[in-house]
Structure formats: structure tokens, C-alpha cells
C-alpha atoms as a PDB file:
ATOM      1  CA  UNK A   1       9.425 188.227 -58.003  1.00  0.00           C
ATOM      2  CA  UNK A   2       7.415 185.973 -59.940  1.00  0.00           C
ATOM      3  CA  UNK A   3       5.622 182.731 -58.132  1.00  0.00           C
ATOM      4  CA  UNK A   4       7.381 180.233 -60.941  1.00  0.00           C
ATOM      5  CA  UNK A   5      10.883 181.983 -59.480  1.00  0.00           C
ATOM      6  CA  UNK A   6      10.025 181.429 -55.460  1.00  0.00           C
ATOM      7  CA  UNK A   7      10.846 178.488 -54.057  1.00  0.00           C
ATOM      8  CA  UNK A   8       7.436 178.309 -52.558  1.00  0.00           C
ATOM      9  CA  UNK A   9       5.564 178.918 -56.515  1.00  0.00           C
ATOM     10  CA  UNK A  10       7.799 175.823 -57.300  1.00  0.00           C
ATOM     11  CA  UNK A  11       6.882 173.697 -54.653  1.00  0.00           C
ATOM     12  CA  UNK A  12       3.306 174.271 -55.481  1.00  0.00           C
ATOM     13  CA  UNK A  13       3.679 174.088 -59.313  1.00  0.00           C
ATOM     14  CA  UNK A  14       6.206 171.111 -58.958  1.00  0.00           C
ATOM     15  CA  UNK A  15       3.095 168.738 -56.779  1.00  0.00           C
ATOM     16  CA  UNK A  16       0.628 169.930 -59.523  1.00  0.00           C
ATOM     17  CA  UNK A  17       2.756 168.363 -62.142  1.00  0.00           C
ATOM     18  CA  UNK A  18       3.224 165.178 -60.318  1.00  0.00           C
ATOM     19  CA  UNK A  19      -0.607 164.958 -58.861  1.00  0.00           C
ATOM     20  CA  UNK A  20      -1.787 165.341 -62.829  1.00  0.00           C
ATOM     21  CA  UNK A  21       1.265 162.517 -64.002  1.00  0.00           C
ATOM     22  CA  UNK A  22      -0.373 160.570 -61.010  1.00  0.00           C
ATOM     23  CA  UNK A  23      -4.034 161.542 -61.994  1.00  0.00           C
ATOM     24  CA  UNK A  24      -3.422 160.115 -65.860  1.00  0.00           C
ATOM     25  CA  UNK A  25      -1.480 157.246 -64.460  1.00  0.00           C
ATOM     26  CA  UNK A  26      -4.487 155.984 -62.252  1.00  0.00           C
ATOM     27  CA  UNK A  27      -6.840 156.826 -64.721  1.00  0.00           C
ATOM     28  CA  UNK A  28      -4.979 154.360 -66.912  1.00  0.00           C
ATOM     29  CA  UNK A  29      -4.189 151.179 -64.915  1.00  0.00           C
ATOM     30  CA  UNK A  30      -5.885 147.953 -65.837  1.00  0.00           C
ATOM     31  CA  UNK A  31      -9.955 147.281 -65.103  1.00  0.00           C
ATOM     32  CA  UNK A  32     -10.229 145.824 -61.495  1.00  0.00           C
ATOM     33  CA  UNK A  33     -10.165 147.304 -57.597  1.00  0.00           C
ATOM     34  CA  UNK A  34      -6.981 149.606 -58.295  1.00  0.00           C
ATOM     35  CA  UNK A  35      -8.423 151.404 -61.069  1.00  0.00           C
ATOM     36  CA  UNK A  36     -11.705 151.516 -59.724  1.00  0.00           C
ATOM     37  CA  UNK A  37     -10.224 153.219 -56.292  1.00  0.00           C
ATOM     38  CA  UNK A  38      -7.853 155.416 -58.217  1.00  0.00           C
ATOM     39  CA  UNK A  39     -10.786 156.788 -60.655  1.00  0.00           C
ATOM     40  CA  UNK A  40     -12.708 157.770 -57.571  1.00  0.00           C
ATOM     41  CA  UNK A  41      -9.493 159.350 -56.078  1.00  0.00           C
ATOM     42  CA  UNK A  42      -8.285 160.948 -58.923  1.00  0.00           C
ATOM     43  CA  UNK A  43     -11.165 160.679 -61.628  1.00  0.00           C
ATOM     44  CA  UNK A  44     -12.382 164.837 -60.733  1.00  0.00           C
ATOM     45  CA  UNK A  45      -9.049 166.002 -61.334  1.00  0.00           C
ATOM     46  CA  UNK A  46      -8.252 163.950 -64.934  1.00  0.00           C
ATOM     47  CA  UNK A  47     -11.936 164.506 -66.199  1.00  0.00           C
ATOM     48  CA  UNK A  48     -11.670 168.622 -64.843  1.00  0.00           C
ATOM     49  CA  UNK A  49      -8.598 168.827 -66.815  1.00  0.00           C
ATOM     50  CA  UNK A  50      -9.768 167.136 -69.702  1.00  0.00           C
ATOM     51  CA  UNK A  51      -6.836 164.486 -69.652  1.00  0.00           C
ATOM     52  CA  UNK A  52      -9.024 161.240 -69.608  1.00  0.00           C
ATOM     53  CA  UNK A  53      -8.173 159.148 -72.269  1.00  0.00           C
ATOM     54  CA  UNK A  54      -9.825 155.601 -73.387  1.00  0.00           C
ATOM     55  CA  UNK A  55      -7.021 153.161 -74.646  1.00  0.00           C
ATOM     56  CA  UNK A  56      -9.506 151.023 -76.199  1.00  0.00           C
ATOM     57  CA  UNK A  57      -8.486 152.311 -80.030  1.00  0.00           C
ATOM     58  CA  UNK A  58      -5.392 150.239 -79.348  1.00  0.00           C
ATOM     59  CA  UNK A  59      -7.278 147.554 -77.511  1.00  0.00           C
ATOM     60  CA  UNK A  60      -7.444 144.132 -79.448  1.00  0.00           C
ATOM     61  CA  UNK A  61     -10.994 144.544 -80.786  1.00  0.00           C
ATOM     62  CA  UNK A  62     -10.977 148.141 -82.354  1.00  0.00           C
ATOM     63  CA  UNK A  63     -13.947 149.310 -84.444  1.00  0.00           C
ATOM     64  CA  UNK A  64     -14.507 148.066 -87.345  1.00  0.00           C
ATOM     65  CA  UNK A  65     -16.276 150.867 -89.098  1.00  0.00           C
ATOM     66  CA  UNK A  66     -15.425 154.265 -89.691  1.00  0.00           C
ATOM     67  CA  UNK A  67     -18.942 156.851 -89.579  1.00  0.00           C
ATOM     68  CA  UNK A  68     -18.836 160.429 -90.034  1.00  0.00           C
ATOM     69  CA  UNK A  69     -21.883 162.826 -89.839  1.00  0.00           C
ATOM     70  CA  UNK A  70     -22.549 165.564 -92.242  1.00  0.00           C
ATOM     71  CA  UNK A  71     -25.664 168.378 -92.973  1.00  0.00           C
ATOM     72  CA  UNK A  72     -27.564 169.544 -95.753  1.00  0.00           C
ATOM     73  CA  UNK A  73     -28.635 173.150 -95.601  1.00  0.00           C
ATOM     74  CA  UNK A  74     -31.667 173.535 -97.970  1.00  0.00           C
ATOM     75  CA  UNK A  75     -32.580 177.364 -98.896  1.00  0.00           C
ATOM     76  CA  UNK A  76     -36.198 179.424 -99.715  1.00  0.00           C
ATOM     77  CA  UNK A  77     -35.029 179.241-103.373  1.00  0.00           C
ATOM     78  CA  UNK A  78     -33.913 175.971-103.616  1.00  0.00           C
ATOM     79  CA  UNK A  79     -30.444 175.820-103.341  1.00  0.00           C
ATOM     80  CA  UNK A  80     -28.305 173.379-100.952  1.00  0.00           C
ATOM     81  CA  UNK A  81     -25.263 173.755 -98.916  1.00  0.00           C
ATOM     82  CA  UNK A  82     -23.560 171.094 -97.155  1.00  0.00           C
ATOM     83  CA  UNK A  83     -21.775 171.673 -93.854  1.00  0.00           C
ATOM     84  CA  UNK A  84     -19.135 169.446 -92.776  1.00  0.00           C
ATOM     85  CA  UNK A  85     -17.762 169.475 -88.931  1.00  0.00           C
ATOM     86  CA  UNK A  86     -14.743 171.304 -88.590  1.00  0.00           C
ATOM     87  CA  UNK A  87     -11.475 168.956 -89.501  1.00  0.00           C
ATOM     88  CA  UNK A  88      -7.569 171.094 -89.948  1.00  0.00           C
ATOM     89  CA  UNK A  89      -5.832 168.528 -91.422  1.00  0.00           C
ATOM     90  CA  UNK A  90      -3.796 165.773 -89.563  1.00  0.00           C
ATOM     91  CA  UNK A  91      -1.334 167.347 -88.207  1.00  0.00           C
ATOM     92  CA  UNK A  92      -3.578 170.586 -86.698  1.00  0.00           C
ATOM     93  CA  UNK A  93      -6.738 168.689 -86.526  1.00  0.00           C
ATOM     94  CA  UNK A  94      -5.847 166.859 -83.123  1.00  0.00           C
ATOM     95  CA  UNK A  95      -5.257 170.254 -81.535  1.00  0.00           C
ATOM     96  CA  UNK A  96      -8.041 172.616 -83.016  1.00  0.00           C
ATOM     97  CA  UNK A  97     -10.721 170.737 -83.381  1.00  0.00           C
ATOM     98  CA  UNK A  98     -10.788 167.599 -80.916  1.00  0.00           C
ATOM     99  CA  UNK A  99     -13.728 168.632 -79.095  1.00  0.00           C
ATOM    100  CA  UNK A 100     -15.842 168.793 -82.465  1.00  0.00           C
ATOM    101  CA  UNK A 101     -14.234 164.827 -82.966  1.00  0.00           C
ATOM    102  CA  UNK A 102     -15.833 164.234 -79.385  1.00  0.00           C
ATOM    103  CA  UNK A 103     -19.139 166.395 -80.516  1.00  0.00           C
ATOM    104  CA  UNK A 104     -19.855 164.226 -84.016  1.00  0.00           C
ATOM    105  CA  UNK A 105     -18.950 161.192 -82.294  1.00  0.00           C
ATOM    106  CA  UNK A 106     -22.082 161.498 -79.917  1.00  0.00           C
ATOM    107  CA  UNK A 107     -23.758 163.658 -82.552  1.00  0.00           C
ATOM    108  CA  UNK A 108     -24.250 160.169 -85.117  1.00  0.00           C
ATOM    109  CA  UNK A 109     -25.347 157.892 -82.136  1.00  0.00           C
ATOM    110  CA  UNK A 110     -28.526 156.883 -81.629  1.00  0.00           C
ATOM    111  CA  UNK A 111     -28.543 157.174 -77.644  1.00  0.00           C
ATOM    112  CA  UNK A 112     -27.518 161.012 -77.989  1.00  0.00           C
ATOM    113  CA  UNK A 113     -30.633 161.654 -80.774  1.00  0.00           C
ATOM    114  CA  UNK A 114     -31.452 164.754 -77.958  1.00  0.00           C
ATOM    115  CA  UNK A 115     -28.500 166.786 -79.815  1.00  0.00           C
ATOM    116  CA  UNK A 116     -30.000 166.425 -83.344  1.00  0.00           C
ATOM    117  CA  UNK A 117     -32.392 169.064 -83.123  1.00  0.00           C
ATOM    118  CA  UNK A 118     -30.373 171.200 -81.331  1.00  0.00           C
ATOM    119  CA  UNK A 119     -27.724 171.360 -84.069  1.00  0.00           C
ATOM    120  CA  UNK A 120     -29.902 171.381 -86.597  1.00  0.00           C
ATOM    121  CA  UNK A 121     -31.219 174.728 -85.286  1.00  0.00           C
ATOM    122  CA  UNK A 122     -27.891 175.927 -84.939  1.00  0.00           C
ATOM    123  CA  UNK A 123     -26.898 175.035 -88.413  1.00  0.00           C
ATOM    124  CA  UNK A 124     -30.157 176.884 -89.471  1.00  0.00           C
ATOM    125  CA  UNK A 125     -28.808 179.838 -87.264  1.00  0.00           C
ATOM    126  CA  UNK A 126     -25.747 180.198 -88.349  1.00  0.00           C
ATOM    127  CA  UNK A 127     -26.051 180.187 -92.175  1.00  0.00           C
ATOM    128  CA  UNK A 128     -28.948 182.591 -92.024  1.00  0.00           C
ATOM    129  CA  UNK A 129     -32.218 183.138 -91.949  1.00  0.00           C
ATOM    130  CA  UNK A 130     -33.504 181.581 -95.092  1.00  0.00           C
ATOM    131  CA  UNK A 131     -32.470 178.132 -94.445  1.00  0.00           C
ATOM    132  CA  UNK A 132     -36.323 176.269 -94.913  1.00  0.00           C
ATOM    133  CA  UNK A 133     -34.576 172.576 -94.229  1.00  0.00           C
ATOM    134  CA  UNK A 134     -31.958 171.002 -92.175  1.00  0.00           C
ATOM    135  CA  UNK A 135     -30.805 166.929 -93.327  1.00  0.00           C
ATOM    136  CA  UNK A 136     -28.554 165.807 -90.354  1.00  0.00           C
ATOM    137  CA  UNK A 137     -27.115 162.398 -92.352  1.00  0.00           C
ATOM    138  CA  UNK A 138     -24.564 159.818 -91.102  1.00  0.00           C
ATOM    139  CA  UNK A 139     -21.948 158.287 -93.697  1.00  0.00           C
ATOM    140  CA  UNK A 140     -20.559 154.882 -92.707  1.00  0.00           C
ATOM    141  CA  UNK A 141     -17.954 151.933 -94.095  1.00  0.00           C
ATOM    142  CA  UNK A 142     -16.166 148.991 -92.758  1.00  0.00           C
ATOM    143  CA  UNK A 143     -12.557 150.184 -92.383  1.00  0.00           C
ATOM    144  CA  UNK A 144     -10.368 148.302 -94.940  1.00  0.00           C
ATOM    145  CA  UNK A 145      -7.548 145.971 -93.687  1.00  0.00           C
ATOM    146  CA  UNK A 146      -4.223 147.793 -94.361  1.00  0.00           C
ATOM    147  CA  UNK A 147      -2.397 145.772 -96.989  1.00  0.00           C
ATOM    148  CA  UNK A 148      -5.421 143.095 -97.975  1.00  0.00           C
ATOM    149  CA  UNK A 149      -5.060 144.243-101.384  1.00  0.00           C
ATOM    150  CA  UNK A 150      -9.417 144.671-101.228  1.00  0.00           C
ATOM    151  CA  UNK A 151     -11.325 147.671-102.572  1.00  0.00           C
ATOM    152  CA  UNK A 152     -11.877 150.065-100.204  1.00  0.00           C
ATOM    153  CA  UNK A 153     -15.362 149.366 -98.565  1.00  0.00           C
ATOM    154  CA  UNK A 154     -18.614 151.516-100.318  1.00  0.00           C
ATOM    155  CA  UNK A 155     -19.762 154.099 -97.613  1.00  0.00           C
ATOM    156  CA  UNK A 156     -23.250 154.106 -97.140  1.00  0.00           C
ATOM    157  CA  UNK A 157     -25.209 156.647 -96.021  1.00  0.00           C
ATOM    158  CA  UNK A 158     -28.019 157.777 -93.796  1.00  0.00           C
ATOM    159  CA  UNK A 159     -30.226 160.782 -93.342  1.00  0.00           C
ATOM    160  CA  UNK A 160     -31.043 160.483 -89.446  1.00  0.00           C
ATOM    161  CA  UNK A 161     -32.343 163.842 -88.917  1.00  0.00           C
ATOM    162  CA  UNK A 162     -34.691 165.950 -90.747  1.00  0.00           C
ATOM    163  CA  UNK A 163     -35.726 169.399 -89.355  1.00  0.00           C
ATOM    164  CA  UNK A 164     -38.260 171.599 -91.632  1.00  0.00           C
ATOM    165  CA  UNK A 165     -38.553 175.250 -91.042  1.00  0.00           C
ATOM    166  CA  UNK A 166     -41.379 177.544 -91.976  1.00  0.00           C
END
């Protein structure tokens, strides 16, 4: 017999469920003393699972600005390739490549500059051995106001991370 088909393997897999529906639902409850408490109850649980999520893209004061983060691969004879993170689409993207969303996100900021060179010897790594230069840059523009009838915003750019190879 299965566990999912004993009434015991349902017990067990039925107070899963609910402690994770209870672990989200703390981690979501208005800042104060609740939340706070129920973080520190439930917090290992949501963050092990990888179910914490931050409401504040909904929040009354979203961001403003839209950045992305892209590389420039410069070869021994003087060619250029530019990688971009991984991205599916909009419909797969969300699935396949969220933790590379979380990854550039901390990748473009200033307090995480201890993953630049790190990537950039990755990059150099992984599109072989005669890569002489890697240009981490970040790309940013103020996010245009649906229905303003504006231009979209110029993107500006900005090369935060240089890493020269012999």
C-alpha cells in the first residue's frame, strides 16, 4: 500500500498542507507583534520551502524604475558577445527561471558588489577559454505610467563591473 492511500500517510500529508497554508499565512499578516511572532514561529519552514513572498510590488509606493543587468564577453581576437540572464517568456519565465530574477536582482545592487567578480569569472568560464574581458553593465529607466500617453522613458546604462583576463 502506498503512504498517500493509508490513513496514517494522509494524516501526515493532510497537517503538512495545512502547517505550509498556515506558514504563508503568518508570513503574510500585517507589520506589528503578530507577524513578528509568527515569522519566528513559522519563518524556517516558509523560507526552507522557498514560499516567502514580499507583497510590497502591490504596496502603494512600488518602484519606480525598472533595471536589468547584462554582460559583455570580449574575445583574444576582438570579437564581443553579449550574455543576457536567462528569461522564457511570460508565461514560462515565472517557473524556469525565477531564481535567476532573484540572482540579477542582487547581482545590479551595489550592497551585493561581492557577486560581480564571481560571475564575471563564471561568464569567462563558461564561454571558453579565450574570453580576455568581462563588462558586467546595468540598464535602467523610470517605468512609464500606463495610459499617460508619454514616450517611453530612455534607458540608461551603466558598466559597473569590469574584469580583465590575461
Amino acid at each position: 500500500m502506498r503512504i498517500e492511500q493509508s490513513p496514517v500517510g494522509q494524516a501526515v500529508i493532510g497537517a503538512f498542507a495545512l502547517l505550509v497554508v498556515l506558514a504563508v499565512g503568518a508570513w503574510n499578516l500585517p507589520a506589528g507583534r503578530p507577524h513578528d511572532r509568527a515569522v519566528s514561529a513559522f519563518g524556517p519552514i516558509t523560507q526552507g520551502l522557498g514560499l516567502e513572498q514580499d507583497w510590497a510590488l502591490f504596496a502603494p509606493d512600488p518602484r519606480s524604475f525598472g533595471v536589468a543587468v547584462y554582460a559583455t564577453l570580449t574575445y583574444r581576437d576582438g570579437h564581443t558577445r553579449r550574455w543576457d540572464p536567462p528569461h522564457n517568456g511570460v508565461f514560462v519565465a515565472p517557473y524556469r527561471t525565477y531564481r535567476w530574477q532573484k540572482y540579477v536582482e542582487r547581482l545590479r545592487a551595489d550592497d551585493y558588489s561581492g557577486l560581480w567578480d564571481p560571475t564575471a569569472r563564471w561568464l569567462a568560464r563558461e564561454y571558453g577559454p579565450a574570453v580576455t574581458k568581462v563588462v558586467l553593465t546595468r540598464t535602467f529607466r523610470d517605468v512609464a505610467i500606463p495610459g499617460d500617453g508619454k514616450p517611453r522613458p530612455q534607458a540608461g546604462r551603466f558598466d559597473f563591473y569590469t574584469l580583465d583576463l590575461p
